[in-house]
C-alpha atoms as a PDB file:
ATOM      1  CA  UNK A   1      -6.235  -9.812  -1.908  1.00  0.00           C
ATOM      2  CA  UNK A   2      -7.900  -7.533  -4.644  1.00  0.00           C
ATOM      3  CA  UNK A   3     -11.255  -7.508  -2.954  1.00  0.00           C
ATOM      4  CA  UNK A   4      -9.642  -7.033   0.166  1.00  0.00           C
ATOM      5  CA  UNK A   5      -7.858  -3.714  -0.797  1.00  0.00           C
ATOM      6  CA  UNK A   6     -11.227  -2.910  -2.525  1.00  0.00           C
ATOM      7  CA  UNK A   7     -12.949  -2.567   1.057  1.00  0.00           C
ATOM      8  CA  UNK A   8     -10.278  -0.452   2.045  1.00  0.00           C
ATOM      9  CA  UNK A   9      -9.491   2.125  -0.774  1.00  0.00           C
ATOM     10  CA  UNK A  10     -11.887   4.650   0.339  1.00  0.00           C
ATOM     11  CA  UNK A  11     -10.984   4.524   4.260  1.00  0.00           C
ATOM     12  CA  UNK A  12      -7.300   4.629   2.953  1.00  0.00           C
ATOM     13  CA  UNK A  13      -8.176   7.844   0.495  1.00  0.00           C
ATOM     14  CA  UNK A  14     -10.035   9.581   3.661  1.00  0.00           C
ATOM     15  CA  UNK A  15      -7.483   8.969   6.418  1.00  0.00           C
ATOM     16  CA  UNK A  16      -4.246  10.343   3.585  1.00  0.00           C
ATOM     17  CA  UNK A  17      -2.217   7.379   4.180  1.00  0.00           C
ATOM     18  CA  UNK A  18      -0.709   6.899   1.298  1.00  0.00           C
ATOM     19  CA  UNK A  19       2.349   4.908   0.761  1.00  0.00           C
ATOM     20  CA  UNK A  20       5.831   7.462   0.227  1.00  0.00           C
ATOM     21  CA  UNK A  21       8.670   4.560   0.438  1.00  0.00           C
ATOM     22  CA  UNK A  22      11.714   5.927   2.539  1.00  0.00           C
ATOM     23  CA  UNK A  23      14.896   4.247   1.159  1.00  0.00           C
ATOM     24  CA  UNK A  24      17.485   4.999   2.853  1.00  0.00           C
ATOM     25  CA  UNK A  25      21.138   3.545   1.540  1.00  0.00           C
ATOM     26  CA  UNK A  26      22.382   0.712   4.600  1.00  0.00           C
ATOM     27  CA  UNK A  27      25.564  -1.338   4.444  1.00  0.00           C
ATOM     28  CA  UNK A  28      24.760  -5.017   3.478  1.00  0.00           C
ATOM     29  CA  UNK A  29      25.833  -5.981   7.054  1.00  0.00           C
ATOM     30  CA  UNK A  30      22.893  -8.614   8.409  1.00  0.00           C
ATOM     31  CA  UNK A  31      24.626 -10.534  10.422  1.00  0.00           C
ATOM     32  CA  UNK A  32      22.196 -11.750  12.768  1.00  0.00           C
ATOM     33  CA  UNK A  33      23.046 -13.043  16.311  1.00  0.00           C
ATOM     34  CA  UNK A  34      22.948 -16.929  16.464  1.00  0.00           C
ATOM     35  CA  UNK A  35      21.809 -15.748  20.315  1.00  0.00           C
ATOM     36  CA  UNK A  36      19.108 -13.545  18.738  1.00  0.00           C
ATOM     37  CA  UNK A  37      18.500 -16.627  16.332  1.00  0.00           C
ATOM     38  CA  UNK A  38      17.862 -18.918  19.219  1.00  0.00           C
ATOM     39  CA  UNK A  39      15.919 -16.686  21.657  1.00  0.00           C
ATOM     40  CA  UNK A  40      13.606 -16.195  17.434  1.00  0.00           C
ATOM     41  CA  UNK A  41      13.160 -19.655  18.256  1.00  0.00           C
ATOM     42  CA  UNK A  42      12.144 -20.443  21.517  1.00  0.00           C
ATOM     43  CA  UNK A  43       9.991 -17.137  20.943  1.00  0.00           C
ATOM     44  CA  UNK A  44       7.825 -19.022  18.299  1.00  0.00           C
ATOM     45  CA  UNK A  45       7.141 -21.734  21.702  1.00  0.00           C
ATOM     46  CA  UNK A  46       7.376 -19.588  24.701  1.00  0.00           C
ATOM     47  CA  UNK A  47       6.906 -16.274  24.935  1.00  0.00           C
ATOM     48  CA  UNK A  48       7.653 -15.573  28.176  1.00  0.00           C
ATOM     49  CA  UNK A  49      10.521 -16.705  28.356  1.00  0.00           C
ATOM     50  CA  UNK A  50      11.891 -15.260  25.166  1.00  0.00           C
ATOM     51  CA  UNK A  51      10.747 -11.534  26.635  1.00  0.00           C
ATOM     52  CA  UNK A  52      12.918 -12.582  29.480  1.00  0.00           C
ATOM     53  CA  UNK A  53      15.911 -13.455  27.596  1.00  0.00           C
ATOM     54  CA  UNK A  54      15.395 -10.190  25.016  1.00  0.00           C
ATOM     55  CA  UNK A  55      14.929  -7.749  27.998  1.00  0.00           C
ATOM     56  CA  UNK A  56      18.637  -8.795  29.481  1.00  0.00           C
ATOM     57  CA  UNK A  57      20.093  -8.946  25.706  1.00  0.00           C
ATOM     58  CA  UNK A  58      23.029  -6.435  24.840  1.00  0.00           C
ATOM     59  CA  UNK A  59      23.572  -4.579  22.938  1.00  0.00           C
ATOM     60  CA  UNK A  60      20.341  -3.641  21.651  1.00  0.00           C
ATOM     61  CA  UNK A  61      19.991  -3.857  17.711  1.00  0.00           C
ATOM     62  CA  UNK A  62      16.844  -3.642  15.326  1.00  0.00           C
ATOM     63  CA  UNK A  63      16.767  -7.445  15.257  1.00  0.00           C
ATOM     64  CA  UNK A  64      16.478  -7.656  18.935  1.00  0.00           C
ATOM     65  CA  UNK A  65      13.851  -4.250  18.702  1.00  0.00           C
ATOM     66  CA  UNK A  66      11.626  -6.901  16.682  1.00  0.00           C
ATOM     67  CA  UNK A  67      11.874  -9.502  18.356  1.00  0.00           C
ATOM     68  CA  UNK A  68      10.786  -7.678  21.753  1.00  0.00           C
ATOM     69  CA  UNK A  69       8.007  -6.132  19.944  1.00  0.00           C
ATOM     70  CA  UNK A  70       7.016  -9.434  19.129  1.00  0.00           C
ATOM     71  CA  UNK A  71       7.249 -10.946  22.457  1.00  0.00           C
ATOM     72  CA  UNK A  72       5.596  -8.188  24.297  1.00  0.00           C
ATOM     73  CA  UNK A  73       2.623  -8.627  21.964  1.00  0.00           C
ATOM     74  CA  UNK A  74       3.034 -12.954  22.454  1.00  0.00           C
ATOM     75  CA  UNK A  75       2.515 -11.952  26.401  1.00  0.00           C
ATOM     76  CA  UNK A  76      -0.267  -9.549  26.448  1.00  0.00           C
ATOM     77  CA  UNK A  77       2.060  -6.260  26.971  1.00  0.00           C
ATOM     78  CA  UNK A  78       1.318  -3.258  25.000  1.00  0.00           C
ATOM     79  CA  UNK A  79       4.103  -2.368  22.532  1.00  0.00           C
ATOM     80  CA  UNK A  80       6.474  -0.398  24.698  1.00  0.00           C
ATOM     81  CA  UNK A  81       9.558  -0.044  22.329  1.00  0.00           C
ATOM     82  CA  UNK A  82       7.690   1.717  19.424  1.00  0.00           C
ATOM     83  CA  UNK A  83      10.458   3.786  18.179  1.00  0.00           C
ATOM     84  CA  UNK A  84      12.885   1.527  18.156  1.00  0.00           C
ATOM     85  CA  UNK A  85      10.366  -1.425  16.008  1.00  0.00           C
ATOM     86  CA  UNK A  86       9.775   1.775  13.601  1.00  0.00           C
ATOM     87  CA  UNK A  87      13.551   2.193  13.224  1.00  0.00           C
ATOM     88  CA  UNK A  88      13.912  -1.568  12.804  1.00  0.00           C
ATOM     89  CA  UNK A  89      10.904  -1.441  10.164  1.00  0.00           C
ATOM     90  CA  UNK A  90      12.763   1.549   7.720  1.00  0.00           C
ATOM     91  CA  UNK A  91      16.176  -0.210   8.043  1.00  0.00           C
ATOM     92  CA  UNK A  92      15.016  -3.904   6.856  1.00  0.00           C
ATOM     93  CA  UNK A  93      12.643  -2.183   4.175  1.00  0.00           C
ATOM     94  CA  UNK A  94      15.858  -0.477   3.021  1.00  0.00           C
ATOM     95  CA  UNK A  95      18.120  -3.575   3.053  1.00  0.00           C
ATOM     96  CA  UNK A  96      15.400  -5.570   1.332  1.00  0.00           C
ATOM     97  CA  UNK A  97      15.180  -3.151  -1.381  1.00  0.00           C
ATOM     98  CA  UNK A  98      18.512  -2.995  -2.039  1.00  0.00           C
ATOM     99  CA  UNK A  99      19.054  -6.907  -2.196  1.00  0.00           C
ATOM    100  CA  UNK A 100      15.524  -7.779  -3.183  1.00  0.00           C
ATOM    101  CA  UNK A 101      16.807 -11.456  -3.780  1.00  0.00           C
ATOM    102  CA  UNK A 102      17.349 -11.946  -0.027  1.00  0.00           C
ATOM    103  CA  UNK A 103      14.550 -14.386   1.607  1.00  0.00           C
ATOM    104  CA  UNK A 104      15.431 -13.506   4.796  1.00  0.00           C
ATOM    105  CA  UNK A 105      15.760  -9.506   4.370  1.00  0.00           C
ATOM    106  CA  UNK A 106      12.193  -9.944   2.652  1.00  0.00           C
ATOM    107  CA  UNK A 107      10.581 -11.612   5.782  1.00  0.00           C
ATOM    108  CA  UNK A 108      12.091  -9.576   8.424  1.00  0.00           C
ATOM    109  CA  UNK A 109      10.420  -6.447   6.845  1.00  0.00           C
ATOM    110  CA  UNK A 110       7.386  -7.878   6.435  1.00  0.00           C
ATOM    111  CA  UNK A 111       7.353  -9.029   9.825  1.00  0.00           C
ATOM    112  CA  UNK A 112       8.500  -5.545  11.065  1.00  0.00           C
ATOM    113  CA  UNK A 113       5.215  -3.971   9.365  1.00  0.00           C
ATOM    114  CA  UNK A 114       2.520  -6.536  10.935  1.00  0.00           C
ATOM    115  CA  UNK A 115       4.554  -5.394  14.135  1.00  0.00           C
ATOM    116  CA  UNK A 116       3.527  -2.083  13.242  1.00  0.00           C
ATOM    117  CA  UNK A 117       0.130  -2.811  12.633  1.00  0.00           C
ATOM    118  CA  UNK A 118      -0.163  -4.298  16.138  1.00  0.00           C
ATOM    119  CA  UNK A 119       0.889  -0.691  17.449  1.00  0.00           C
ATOM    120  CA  UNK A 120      -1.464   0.710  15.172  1.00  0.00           C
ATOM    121  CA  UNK A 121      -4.018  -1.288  16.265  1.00  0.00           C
ATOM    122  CA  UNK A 122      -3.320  -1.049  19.875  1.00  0.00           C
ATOM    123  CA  UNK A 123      -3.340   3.054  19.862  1.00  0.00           C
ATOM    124  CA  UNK A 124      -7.006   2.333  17.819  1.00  0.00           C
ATOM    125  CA  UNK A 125      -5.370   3.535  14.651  1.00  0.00           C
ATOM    126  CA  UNK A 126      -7.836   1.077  12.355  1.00  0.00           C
ATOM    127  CA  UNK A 127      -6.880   2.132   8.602  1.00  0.00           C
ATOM    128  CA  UNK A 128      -3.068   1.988   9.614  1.00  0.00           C
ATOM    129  CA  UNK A 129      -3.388  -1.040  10.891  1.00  0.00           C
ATOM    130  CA  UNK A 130      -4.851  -2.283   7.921  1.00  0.00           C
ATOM    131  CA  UNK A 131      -2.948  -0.310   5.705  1.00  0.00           C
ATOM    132  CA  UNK A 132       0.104  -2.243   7.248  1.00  0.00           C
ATOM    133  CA  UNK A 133      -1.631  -5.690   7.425  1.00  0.00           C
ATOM    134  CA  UNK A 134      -1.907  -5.470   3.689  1.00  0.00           C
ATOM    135  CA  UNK A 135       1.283  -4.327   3.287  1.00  0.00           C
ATOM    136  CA  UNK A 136       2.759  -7.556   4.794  1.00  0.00           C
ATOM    137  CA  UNK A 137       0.947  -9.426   2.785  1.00  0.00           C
ATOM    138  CA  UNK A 138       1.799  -7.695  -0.364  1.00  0.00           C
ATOM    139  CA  UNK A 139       5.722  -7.872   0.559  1.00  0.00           C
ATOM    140  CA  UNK A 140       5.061 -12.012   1.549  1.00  0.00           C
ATOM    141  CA  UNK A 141       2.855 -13.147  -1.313  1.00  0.00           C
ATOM    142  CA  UNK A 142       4.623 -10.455  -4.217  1.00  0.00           C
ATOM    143  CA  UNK A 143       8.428 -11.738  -3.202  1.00  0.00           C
ATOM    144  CA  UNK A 144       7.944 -15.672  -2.296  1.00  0.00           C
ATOM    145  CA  UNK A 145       6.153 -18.090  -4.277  1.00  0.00           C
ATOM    146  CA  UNK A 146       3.194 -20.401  -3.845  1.00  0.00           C
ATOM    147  CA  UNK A 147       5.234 -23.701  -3.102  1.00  0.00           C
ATOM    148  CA  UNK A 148       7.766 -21.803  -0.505  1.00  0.00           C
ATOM    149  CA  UNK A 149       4.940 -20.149   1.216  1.00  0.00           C
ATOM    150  CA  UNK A 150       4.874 -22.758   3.994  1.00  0.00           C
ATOM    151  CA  UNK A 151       5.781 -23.941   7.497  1.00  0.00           C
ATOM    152  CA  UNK A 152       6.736 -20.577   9.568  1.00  0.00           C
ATOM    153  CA  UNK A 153       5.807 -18.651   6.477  1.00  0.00           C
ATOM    154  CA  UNK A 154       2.398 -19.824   6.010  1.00  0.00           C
ATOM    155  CA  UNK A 155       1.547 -19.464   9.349  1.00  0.00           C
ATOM    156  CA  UNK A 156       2.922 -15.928   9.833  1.00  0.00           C
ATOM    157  CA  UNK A 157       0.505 -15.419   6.520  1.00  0.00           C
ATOM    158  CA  UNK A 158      -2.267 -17.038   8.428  1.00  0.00           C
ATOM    159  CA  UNK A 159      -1.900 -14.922  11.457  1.00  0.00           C
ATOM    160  CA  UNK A 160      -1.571 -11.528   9.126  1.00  0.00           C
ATOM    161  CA  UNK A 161      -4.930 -12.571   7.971  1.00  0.00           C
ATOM    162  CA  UNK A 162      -6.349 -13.094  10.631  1.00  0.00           C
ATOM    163  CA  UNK A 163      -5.794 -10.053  12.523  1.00  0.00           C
ATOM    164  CA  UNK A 164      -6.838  -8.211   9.410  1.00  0.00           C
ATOM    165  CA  UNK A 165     -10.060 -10.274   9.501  1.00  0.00           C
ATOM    166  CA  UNK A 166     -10.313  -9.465  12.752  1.00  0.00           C
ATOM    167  CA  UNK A 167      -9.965  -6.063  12.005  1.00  0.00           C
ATOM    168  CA  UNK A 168     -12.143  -5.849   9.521  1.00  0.00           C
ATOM    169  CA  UNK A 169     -14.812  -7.956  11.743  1.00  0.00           C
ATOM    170  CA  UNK A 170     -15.149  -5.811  14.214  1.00  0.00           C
ATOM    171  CA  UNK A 171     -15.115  -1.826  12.585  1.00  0.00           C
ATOM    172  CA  UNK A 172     -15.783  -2.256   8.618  1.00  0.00           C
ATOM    173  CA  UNK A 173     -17.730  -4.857   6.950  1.00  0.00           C
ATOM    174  CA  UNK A 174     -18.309  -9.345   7.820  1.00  0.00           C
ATOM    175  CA  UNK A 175     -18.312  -9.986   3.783  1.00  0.00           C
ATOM    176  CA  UNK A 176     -14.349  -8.523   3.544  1.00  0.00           C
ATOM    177  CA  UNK A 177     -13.976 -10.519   6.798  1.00  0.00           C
ATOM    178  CA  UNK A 178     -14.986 -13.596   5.708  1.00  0.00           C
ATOM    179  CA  UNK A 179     -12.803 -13.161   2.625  1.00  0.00           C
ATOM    180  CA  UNK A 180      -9.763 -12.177   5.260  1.00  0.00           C
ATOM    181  CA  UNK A 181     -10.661 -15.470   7.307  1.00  0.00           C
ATOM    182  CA  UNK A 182     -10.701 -17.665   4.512  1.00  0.00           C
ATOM    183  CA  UNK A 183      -7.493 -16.646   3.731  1.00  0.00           C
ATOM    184  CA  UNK A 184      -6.173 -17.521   6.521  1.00  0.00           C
ATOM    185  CA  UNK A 185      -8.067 -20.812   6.556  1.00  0.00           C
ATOM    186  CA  UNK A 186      -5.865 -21.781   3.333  1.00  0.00           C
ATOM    187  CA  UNK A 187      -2.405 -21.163   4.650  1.00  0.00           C
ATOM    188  CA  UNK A 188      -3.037 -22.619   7.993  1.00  0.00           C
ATOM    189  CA  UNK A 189      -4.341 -26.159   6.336  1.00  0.00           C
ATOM    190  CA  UNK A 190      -1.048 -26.067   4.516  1.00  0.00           C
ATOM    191  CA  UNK A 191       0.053 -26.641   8.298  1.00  0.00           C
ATOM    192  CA  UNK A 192      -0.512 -28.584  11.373  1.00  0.00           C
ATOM    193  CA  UNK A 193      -1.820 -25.777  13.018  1.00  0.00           C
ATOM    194  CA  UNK A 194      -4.164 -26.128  16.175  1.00  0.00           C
ATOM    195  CA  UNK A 195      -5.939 -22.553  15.549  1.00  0.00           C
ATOM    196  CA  UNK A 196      -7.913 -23.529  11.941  1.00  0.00           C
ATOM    197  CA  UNK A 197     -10.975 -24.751  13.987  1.00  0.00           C
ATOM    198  CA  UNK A 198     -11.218 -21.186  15.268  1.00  0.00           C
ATOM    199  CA  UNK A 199     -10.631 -20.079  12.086  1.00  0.00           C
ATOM    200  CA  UNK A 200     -13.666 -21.532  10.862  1.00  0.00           C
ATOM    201  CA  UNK A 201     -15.435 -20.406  13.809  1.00  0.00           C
ATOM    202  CA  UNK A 202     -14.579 -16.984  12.644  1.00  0.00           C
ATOM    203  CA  UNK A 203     -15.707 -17.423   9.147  1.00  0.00           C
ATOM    204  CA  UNK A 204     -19.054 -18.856  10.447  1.00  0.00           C
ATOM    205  CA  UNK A 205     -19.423 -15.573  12.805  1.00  0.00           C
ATOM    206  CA  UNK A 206     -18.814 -13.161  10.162  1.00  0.00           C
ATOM    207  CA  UNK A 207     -21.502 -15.339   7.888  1.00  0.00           C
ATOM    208  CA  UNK A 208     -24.014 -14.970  10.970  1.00  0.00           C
ATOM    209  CA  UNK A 209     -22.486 -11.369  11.167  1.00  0.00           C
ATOM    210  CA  UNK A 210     -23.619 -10.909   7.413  1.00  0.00           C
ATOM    211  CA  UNK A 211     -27.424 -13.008   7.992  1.00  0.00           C
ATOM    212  CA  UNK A 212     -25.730 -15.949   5.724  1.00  0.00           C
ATOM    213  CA  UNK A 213     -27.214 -18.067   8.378  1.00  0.00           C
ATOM    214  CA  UNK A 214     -26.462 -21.723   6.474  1.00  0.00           C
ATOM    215  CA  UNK A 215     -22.997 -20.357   5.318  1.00  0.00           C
ATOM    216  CA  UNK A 216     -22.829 -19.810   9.084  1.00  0.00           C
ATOM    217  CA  UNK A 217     -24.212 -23.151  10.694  1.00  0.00           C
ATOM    218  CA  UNK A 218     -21.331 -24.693   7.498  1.00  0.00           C
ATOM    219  CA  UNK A 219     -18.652 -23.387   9.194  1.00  0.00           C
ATOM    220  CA  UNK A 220     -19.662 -23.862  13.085  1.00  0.00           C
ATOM    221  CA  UNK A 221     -19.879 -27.342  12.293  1.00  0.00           C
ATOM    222  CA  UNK A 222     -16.803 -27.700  10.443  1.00  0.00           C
ATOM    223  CA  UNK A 223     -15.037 -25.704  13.305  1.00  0.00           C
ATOM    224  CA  UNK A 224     -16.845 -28.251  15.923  1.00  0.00           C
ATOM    225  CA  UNK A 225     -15.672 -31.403  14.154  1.00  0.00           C
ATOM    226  CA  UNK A 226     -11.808 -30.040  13.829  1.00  0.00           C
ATOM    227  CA  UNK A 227     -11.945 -29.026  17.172  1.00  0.00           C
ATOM    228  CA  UNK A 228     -13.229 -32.444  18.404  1.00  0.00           C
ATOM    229  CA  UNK A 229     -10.663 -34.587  16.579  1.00  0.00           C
ATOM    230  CA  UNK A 230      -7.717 -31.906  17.824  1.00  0.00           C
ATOM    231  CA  UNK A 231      -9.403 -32.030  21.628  1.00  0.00           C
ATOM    232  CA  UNK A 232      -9.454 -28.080  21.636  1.00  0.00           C
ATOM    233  CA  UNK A 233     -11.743 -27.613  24.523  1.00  0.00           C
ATOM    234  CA  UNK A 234     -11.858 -23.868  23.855  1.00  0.00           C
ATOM    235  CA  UNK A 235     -12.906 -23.888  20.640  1.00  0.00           C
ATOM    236  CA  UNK A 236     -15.152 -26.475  20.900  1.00  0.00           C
ATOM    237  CA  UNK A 237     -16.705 -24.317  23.753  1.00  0.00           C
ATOM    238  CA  UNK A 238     -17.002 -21.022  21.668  1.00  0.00           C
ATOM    239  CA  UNK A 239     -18.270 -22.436  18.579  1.00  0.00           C
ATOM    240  CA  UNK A 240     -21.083 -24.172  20.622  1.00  0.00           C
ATOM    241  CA  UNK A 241     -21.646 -20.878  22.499  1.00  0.00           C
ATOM    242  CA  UNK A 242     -21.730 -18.879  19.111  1.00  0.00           C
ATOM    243  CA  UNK A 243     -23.707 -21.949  16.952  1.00  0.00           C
ATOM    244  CA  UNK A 244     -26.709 -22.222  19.673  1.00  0.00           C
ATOM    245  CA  UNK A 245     -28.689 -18.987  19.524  1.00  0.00           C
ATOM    246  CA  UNK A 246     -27.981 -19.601  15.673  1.00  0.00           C
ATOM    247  CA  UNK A 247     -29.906 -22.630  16.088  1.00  0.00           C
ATOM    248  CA  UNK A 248     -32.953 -21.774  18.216  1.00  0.00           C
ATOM    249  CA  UNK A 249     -33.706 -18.344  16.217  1.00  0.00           C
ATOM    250  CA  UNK A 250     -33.558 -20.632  12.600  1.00  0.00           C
ATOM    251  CA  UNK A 251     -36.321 -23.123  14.998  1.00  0.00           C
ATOM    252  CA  UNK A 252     -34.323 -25.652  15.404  1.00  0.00           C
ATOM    253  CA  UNK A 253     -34.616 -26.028  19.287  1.00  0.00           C
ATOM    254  CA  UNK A 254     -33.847 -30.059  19.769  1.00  0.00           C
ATOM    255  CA  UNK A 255     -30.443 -28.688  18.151  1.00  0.00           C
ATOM    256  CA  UNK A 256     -29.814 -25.500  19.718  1.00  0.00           C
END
């Protein structure tokens, strides 16, 4: 996490996006919606029809602003209710810093930033996204510890990761991706979780990104056996895709 922030001090410093926390007093009043609770849950499974569900919920509330932020993003659609996820964002922050005890307050605001580093992201705002990406990960990994940080939580760490690596991959440097990816690697082996073989595909492409060409070829092939024992036809395809040219520029044609 250190050497993380380290890559992005500067591009923080430059853009003036410091950090001003806006507490605002909120009565202790989460009483979520066992609806809301169940549409959460089908949204983790099926998207689409949790966007369905959210879209015809009343009355609206920054639970349900979350949640269709979330499912918007699950389905491809650009975040459309930006306001209301930023509202959502301030008044969880709030509540969890006025009951800092609260597991769930703590994961709803961290869940409302990564939100907000989607719409960051989307609108090509790279350092916010970051910024907020980080962020996340501070509130999840400063408030819960090691042994609770799994099922749902270790995953939602493993995706933060990832889009940060992702981030990082593709607009500041493959060394603090890699360092993003393996990150993600770790919480996601806590878990059955079908994505870890493209995980490692990652890591190998920022290695090849950074001309660590047998750090590379490590991780392609650990990413190729996963993917074969899980059947993942997709990932099997793009790690082959990515791992041949690797091959036949290193000479090794029979392989390639």
């Amino acid at each position: 996490m250190k050497m993380l922030l380290s890559y992005l001090v500067v591009l923080v410093f430059l853009a003036g996006c410091g950090r001003q926390a806006k507490i605002v007093e909120q009565p202790f009043q989460l009483d979520l919606s066992p609806e809301l609770q169940s549409i959460d849950s089908l949204l983790q499974q099926r998207p689409d029809s949790a966007l369905m569900r959210l879209i015809e919920f009343q009355p609206a509330d920054h639970y349900r602003s979350l949640l269709l932020s979330e499912a918007l993003y699950k389905t491809d659609n650009t975040q459309q209710n930006r306001d209301d996820l930023l509202a959502a964002m301030c008044y969880f922050d709030s509540l969890a810093a006025q009951h800092p005890d609260n597991d769930d307050l703590t994961l709803l605001s961290a869940r409302s930033h990564y939100m907000n580093g989607v719409g960051y992201y989307e609108n090509d705002s790279i350092v916010d996204a970051c910024r907020e990406y980080l962020h996340t990960l501070e509130i999840m990994e400063g408030h819960f510890n090691e042994e609770d940080l799994v099922g749902y939580k270790a995953k939602f760490l493993g995706l933060t990761y990832t889009r940060l690596g992702s981030t990082l991959f593709y607009h500041i440097t493959a060394q603090a991706s890699i360092d993003s990816y393996k990150k993600a690697a770790y919480y996601f082996s806590k878990i059955y979780y079908s994505g870890l073989a493209n995980t490692y595909r990652c890591i190998g492409n920022s290695y090849k990104l950074d001309n660590n060409n047998d750090s590379a070829l490590v991780y392609f092939r650990k990413a190729l056996v996963l993917a074969r024992k899980q059947n993942i036809i997709s990932a099997q395809f793009w790690t082959l895709t990515q791992a041949a040219p690797l091959y036949y520029d290193l000479g090794y044609r029979d392989s390639a």
